[in-house]
N, C-alpha and C. Protein backbone atom coordinates (compact mmCIF):
# COMPACT_ATOMS: atom_id res chain seq x y z
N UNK A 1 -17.25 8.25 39.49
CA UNK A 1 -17.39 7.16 38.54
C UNK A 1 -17.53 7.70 37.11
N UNK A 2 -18.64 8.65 37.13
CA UNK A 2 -18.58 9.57 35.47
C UNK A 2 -16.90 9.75 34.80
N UNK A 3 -16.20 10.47 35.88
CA UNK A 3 -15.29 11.13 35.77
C UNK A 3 -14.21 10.05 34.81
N UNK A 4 -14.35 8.38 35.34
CA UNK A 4 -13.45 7.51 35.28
C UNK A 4 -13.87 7.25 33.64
N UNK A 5 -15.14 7.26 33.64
CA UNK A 5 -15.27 6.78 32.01
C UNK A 5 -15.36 7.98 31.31
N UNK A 6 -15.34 9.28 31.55
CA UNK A 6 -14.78 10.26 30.51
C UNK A 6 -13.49 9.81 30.60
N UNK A 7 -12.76 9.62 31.49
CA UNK A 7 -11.17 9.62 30.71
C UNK A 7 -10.89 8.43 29.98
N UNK A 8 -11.50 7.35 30.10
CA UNK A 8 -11.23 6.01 29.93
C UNK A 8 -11.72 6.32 28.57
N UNK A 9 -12.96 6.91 28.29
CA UNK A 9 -13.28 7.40 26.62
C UNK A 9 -12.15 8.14 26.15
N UNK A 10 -11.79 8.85 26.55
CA UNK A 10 -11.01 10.07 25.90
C UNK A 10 -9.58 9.26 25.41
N UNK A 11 -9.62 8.09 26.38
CA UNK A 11 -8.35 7.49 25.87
C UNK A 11 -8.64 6.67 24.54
N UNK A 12 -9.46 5.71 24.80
CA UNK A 12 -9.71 5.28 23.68
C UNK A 12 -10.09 5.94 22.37
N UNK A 13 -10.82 7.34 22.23
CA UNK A 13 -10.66 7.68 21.18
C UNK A 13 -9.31 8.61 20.92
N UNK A 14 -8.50 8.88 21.72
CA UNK A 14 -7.15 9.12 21.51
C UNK A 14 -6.29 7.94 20.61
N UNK A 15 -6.33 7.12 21.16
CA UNK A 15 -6.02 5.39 20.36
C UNK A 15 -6.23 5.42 19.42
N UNK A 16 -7.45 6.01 19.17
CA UNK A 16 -8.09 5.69 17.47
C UNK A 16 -8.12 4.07 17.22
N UNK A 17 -7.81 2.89 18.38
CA UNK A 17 -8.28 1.87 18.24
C UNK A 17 -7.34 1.31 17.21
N UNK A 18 -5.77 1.77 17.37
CA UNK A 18 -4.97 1.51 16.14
C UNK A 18 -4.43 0.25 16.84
N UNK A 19 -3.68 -0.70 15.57
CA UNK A 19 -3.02 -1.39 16.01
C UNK A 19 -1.50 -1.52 15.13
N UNK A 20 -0.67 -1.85 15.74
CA UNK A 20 0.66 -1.85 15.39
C UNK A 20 1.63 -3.18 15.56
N UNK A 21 2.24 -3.04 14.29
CA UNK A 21 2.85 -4.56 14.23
C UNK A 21 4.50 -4.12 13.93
N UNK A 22 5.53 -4.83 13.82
CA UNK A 22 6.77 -4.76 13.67
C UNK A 22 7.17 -6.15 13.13
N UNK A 23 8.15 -6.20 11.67
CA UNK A 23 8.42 -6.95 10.97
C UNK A 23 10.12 -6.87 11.60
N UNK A 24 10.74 -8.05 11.61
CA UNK A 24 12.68 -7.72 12.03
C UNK A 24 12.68 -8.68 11.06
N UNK A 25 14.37 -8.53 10.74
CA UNK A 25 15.28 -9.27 9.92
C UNK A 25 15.48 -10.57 10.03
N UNK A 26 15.29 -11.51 9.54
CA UNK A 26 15.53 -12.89 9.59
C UNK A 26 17.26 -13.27 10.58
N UNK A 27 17.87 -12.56 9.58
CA UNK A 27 19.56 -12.04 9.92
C UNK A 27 19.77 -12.17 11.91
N UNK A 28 19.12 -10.54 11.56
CA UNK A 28 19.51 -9.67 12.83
C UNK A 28 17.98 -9.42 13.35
N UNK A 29 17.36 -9.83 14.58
CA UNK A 29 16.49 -9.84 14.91
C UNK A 29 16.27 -8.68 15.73
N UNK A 30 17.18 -7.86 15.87
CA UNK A 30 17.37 -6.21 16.43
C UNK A 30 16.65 -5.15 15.84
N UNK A 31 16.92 -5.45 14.17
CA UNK A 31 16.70 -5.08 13.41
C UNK A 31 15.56 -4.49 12.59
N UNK A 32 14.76 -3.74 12.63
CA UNK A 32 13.05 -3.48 12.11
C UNK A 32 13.14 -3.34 10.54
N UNK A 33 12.74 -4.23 9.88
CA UNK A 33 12.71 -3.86 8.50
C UNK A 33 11.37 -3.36 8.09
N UNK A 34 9.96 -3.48 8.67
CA UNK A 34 8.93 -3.21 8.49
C UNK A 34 7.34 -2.82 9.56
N UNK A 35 7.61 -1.47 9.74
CA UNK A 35 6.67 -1.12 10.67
C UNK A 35 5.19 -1.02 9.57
N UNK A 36 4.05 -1.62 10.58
CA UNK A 36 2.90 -1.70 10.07
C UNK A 36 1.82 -1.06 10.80
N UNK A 37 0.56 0.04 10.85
CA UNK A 37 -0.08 0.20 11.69
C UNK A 37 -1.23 0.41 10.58
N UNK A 38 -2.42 0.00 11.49
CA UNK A 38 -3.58 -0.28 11.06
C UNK A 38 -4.12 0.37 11.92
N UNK A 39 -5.06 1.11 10.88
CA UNK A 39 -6.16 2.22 12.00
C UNK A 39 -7.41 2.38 11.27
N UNK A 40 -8.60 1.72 11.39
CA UNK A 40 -10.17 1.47 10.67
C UNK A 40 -9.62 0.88 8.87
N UNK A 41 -10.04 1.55 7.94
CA UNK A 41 -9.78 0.91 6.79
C UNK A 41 -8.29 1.67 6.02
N UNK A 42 -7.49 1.94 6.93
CA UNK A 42 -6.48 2.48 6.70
C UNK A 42 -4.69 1.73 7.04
N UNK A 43 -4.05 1.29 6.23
CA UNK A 43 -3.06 0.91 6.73
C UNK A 43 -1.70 1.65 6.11
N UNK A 44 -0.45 2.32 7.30
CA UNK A 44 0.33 2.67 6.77
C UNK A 44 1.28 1.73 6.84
N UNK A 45 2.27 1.31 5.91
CA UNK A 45 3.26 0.56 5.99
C UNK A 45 4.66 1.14 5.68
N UNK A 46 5.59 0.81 6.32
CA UNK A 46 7.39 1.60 6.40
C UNK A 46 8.33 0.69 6.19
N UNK A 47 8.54 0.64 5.11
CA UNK A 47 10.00 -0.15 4.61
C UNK A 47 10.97 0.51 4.05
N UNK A 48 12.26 0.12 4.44
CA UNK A 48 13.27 1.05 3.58
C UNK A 48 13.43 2.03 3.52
N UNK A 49 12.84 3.04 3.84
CA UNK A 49 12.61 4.58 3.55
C UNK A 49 11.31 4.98 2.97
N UNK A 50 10.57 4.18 2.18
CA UNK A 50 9.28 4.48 1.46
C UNK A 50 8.19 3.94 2.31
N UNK A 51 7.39 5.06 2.80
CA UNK A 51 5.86 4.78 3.20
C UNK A 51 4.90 4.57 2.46
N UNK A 52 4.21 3.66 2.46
CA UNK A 52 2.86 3.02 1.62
C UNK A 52 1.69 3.52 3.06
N UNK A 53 0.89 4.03 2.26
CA UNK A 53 -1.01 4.12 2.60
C UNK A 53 -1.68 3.59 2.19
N UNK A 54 -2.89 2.27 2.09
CA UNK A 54 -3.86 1.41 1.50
C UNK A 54 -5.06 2.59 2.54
N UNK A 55 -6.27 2.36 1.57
CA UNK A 55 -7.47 3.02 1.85
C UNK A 55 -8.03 2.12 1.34
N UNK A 56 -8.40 0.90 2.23
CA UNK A 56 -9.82 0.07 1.70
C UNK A 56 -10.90 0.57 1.21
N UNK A 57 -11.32 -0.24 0.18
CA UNK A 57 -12.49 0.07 0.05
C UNK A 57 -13.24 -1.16 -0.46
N UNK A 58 -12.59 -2.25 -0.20
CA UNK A 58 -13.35 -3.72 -0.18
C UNK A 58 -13.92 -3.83 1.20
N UNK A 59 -14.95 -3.90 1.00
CA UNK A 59 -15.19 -4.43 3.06
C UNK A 59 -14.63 -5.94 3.24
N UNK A 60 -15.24 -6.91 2.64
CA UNK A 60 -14.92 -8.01 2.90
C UNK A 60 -13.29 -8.72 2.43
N UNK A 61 -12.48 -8.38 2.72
CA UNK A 61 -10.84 -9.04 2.44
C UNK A 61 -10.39 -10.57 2.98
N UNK A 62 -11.83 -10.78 3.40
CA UNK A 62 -11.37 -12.29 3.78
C UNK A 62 -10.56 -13.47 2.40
N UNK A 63 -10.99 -13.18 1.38
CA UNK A 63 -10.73 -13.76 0.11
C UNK A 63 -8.99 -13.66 -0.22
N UNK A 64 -8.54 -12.43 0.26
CA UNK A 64 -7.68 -12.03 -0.62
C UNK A 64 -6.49 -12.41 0.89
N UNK A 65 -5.55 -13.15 -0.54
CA UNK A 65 -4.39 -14.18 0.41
C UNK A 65 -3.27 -13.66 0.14
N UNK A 66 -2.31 -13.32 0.42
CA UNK A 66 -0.61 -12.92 0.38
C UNK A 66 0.05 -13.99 -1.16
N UNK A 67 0.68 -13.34 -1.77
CA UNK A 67 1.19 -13.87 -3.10
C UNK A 67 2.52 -13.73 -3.48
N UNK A 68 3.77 -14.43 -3.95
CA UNK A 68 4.52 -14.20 -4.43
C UNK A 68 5.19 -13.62 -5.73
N UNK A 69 3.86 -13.66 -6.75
CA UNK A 69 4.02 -13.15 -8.33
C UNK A 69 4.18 -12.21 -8.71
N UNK A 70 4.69 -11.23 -9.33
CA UNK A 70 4.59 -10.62 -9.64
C UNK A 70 3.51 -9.86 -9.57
N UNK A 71 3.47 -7.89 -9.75
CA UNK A 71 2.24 -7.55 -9.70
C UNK A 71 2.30 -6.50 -11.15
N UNK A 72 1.26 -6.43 -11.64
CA UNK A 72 1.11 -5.64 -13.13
C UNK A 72 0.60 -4.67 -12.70
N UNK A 73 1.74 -3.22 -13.16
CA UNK A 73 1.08 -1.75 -13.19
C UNK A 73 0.58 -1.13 -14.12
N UNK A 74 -0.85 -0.75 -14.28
CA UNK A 74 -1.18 0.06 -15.72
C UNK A 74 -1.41 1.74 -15.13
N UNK A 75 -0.90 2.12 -16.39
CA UNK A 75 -1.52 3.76 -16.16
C UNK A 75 -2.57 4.38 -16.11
N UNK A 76 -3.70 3.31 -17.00
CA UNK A 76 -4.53 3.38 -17.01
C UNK A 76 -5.49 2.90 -16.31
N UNK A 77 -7.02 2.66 -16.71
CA UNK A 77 -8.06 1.45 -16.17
C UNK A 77 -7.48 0.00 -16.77
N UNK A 78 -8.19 -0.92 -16.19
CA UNK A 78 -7.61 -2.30 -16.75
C UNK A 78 -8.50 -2.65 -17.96
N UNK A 79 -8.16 -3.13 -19.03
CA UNK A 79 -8.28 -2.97 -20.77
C UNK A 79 -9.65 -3.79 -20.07
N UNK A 80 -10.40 -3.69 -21.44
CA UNK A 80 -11.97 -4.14 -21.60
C UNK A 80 -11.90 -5.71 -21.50
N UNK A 81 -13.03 -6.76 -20.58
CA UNK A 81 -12.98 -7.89 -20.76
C UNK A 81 -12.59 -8.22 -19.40
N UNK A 82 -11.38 -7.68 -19.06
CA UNK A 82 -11.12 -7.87 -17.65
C UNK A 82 -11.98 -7.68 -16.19
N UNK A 83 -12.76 -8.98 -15.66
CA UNK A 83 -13.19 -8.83 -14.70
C UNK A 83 -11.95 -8.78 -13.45
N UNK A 84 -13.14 -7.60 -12.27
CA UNK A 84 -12.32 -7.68 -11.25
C UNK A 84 -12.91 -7.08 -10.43
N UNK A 85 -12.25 -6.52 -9.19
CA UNK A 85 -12.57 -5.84 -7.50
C UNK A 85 -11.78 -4.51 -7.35
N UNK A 86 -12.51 -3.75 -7.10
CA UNK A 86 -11.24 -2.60 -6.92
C UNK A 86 -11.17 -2.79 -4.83
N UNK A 87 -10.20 -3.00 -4.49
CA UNK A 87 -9.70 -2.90 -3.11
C UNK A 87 -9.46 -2.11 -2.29
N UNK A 88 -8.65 -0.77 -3.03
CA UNK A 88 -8.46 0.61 -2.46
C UNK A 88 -7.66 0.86 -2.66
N UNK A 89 -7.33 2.20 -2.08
CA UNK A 89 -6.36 3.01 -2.76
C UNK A 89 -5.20 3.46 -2.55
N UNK A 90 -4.08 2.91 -3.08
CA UNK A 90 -2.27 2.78 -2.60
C UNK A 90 -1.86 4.03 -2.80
N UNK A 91 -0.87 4.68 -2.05
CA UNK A 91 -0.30 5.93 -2.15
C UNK A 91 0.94 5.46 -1.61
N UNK A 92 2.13 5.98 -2.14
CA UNK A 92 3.78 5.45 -1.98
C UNK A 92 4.61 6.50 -2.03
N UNK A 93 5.04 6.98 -0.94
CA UNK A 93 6.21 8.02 -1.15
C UNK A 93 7.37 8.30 -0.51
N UNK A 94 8.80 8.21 -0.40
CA UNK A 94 9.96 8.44 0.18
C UNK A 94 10.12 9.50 0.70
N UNK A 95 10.83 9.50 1.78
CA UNK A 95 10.88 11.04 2.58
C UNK A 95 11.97 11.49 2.45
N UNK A 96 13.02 11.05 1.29
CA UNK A 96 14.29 11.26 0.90
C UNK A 96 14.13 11.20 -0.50
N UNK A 97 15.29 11.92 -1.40
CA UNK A 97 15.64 11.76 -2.89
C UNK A 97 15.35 10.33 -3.03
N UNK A 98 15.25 10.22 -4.47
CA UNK A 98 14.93 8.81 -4.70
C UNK A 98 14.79 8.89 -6.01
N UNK A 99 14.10 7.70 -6.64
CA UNK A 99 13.63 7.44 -8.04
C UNK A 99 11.91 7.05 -7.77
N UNK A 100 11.48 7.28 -8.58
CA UNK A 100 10.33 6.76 -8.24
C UNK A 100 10.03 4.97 -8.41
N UNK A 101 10.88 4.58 -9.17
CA UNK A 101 10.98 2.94 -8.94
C UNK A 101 10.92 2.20 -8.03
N UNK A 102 11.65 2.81 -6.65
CA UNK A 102 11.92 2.62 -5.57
C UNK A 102 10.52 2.40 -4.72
N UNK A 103 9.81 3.80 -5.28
CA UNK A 103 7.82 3.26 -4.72
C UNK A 103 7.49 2.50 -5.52
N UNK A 104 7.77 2.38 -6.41
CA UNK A 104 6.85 1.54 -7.43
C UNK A 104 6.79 -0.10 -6.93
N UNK A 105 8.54 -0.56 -6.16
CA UNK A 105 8.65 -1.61 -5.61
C UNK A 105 7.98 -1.85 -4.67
N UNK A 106 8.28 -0.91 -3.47
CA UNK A 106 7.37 -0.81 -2.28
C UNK A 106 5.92 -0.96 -2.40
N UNK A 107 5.14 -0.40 -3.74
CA UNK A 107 3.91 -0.57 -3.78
C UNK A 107 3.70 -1.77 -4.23
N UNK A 108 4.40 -2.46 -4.99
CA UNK A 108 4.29 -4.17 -5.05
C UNK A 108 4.44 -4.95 -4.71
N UNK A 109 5.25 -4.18 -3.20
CA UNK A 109 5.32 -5.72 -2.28
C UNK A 109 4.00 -5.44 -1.32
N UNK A 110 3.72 -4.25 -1.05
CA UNK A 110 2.28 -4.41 -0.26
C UNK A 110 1.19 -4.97 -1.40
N UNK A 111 1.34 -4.92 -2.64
CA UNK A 111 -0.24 -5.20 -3.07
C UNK A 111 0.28 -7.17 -3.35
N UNK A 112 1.35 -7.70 -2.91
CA UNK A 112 1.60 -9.01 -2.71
C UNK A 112 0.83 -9.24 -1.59
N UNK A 113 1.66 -8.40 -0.71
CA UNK A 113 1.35 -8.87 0.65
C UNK A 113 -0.15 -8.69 0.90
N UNK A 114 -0.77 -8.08 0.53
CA UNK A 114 -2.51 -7.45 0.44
C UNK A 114 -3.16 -8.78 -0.20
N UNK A 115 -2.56 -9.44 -1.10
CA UNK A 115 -3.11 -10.25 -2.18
C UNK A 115 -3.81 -9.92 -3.27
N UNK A 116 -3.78 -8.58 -3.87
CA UNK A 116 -3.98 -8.31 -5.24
C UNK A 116 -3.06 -8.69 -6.52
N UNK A 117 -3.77 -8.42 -7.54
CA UNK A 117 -2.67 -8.91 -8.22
C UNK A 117 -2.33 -7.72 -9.56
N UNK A 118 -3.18 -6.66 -9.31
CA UNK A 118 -2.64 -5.16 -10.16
C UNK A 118 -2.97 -4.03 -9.32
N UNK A 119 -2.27 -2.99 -10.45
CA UNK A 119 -2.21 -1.86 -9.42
C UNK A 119 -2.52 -0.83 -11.08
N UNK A 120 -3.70 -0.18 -10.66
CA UNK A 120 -4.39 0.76 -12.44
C UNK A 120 -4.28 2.17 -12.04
N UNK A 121 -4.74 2.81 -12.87
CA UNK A 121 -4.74 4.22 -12.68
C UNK A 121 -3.74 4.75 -11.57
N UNK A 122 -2.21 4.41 -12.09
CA UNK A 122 -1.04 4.51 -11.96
C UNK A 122 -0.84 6.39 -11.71
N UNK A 123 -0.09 7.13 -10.69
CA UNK A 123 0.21 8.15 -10.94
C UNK A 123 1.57 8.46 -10.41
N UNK A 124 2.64 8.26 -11.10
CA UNK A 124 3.65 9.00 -10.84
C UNK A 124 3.85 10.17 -10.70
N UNK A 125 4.90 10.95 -9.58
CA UNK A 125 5.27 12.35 -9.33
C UNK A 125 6.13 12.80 -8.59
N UNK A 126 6.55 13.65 -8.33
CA UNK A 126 7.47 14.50 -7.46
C UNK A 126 7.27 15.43 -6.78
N UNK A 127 7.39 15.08 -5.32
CA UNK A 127 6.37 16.61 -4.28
C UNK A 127 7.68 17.00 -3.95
N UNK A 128 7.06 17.79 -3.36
CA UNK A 128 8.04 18.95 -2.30
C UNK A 128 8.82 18.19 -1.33
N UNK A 129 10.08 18.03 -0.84
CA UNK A 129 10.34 17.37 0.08
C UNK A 129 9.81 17.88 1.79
N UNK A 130 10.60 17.38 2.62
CA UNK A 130 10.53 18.38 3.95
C UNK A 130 11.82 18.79 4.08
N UNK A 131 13.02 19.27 3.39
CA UNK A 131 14.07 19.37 3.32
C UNK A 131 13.99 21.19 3.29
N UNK A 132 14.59 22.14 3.81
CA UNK A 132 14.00 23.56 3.21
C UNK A 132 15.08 23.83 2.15
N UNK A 133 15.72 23.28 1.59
CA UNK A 133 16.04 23.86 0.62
C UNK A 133 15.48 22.93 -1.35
N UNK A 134 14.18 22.98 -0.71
CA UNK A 134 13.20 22.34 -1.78
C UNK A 134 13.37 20.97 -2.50
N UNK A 135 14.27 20.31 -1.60
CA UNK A 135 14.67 18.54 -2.22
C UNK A 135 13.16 17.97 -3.06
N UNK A 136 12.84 17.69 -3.88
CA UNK A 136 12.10 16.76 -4.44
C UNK A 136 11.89 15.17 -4.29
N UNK A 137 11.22 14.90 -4.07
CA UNK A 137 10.91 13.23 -3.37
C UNK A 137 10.04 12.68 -4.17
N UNK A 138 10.00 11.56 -4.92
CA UNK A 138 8.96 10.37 -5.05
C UNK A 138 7.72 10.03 -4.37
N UNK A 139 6.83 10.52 -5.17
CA UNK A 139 5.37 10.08 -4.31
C UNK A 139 4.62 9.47 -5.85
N UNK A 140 3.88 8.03 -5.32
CA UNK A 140 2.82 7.25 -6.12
C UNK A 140 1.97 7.33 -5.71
N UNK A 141 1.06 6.76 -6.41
CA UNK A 141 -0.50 6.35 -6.28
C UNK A 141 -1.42 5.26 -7.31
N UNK A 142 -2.16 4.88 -7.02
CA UNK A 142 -2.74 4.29 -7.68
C UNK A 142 -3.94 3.58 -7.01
N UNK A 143 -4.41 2.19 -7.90
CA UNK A 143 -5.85 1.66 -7.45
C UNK A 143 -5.49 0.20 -7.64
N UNK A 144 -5.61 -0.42 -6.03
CA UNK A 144 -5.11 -1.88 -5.82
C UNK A 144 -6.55 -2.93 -6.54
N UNK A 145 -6.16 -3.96 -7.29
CA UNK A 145 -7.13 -4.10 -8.29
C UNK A 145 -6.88 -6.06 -7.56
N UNK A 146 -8.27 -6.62 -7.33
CA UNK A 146 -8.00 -8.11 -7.47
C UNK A 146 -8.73 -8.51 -8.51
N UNK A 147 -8.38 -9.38 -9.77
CA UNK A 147 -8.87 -9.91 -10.84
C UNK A 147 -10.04 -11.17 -10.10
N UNK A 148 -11.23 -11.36 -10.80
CA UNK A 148 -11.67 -12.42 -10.76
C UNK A 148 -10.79 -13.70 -11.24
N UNK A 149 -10.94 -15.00 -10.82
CA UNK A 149 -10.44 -16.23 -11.48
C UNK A 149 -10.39 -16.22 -12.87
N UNK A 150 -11.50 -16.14 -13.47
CA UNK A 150 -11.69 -16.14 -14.58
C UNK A 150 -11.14 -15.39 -15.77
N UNK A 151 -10.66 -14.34 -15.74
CA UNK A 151 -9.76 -13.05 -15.45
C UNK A 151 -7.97 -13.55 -15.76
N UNK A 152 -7.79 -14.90 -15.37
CA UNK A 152 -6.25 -14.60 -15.01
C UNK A 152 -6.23 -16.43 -15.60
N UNK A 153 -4.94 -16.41 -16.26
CA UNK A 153 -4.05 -15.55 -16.00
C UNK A 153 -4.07 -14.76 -17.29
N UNK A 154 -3.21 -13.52 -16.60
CA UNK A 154 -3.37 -12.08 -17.46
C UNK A 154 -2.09 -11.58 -18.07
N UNK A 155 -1.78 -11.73 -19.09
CA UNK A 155 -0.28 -11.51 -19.67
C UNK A 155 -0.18 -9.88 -19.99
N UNK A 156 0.70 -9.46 -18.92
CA UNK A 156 0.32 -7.73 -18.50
C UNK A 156 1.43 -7.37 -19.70
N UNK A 157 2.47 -7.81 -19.92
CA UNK A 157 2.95 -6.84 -21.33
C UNK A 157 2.18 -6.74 -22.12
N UNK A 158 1.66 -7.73 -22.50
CA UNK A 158 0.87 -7.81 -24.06
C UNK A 158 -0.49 -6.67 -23.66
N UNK A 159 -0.98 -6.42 -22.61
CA UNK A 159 -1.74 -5.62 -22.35
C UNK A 159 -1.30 -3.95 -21.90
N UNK A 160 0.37 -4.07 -22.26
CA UNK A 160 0.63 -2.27 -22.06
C UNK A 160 0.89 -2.30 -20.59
N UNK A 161 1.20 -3.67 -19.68
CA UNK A 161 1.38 -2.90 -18.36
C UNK A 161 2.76 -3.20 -18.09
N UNK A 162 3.31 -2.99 -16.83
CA UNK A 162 4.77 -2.97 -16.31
C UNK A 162 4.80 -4.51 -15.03
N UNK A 163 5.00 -5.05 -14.99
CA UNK A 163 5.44 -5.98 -13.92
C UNK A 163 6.44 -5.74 -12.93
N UNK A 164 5.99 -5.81 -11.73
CA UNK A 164 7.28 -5.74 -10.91
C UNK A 164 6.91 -6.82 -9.73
């Protein structure tokens, strides 16, 4: 009987207690346009070629609802006056040549889909690929930001940021 719940443990923390979702094409229902897996306050997401990482760090996300608007990127912190939540922390990178625009999209449709509505302390770059003859790839980062009500609405040019 011991024996049955060491393995029955060993499985479950093998699991890591993840869970996994699959998005298909409206089109072609064959089709996977978006693998999702969730594992404690960690979610990786796969679209297109570009992988997104969120690292919660809101505990409570019950608040925060899926959005269609646009999302505002700053390079910086968000300008003085602006109340808000920091959520956690987005990382975006292609496992192929690319532009970095290409994450920059990807990271704005998860911080839609997340329900934030900026993305601050912006870091663009270029790693190493896994290619051996040293391809360069697109990798982001940044800090998924939800504004208080009061807060918005927030006219992100006039404040130095990028919309996408």
């Amino acid at each position: 009987m011991s024996r049955q719940i060491a393995v029955l443990s060993l499985l479950v923390i093998a699991a890591g207690c993840s869970t996994k979702q699959v998005e298909t094409s409206p089109d072609d229902p064959s089709r996977v346009t978006k693998r999702i897996s969730t594992k404690g306050n960690v979610q990786d997401v796969v679209s297109r070629g570009v992988q997104t990482r969120v690292r919660f760090t809101l505990e409570d996300r019950s608040e925060l609802k899926s959005h269609s608007s646009p999302v505002c990127m700053f390079d910086g912190p968000l300008p003085e006056g602006l109340k808000y939540r920091e959520v956690g922390r987005i990382n975006g990178s292609k496992k192929t040549y690319g532009t970095a625009d290409e994450v920059l999209l990807a990271m704005a449709d998860e911080a839609r889909r997340i329900g934030v509505e900026a993305i601050t302390e912006l870091e663009a770059r270029q790693r190493r690929g896994i290619m051996p003859w040293r391809m360069s790839v697109p990798a982001n980062a940044g800090m998924l930001v939800k504004l208080d009500p009061e807060s918005l609405p927030m006219d992100c040019v006039k404040l130095e940021g990028q919309l996408f």
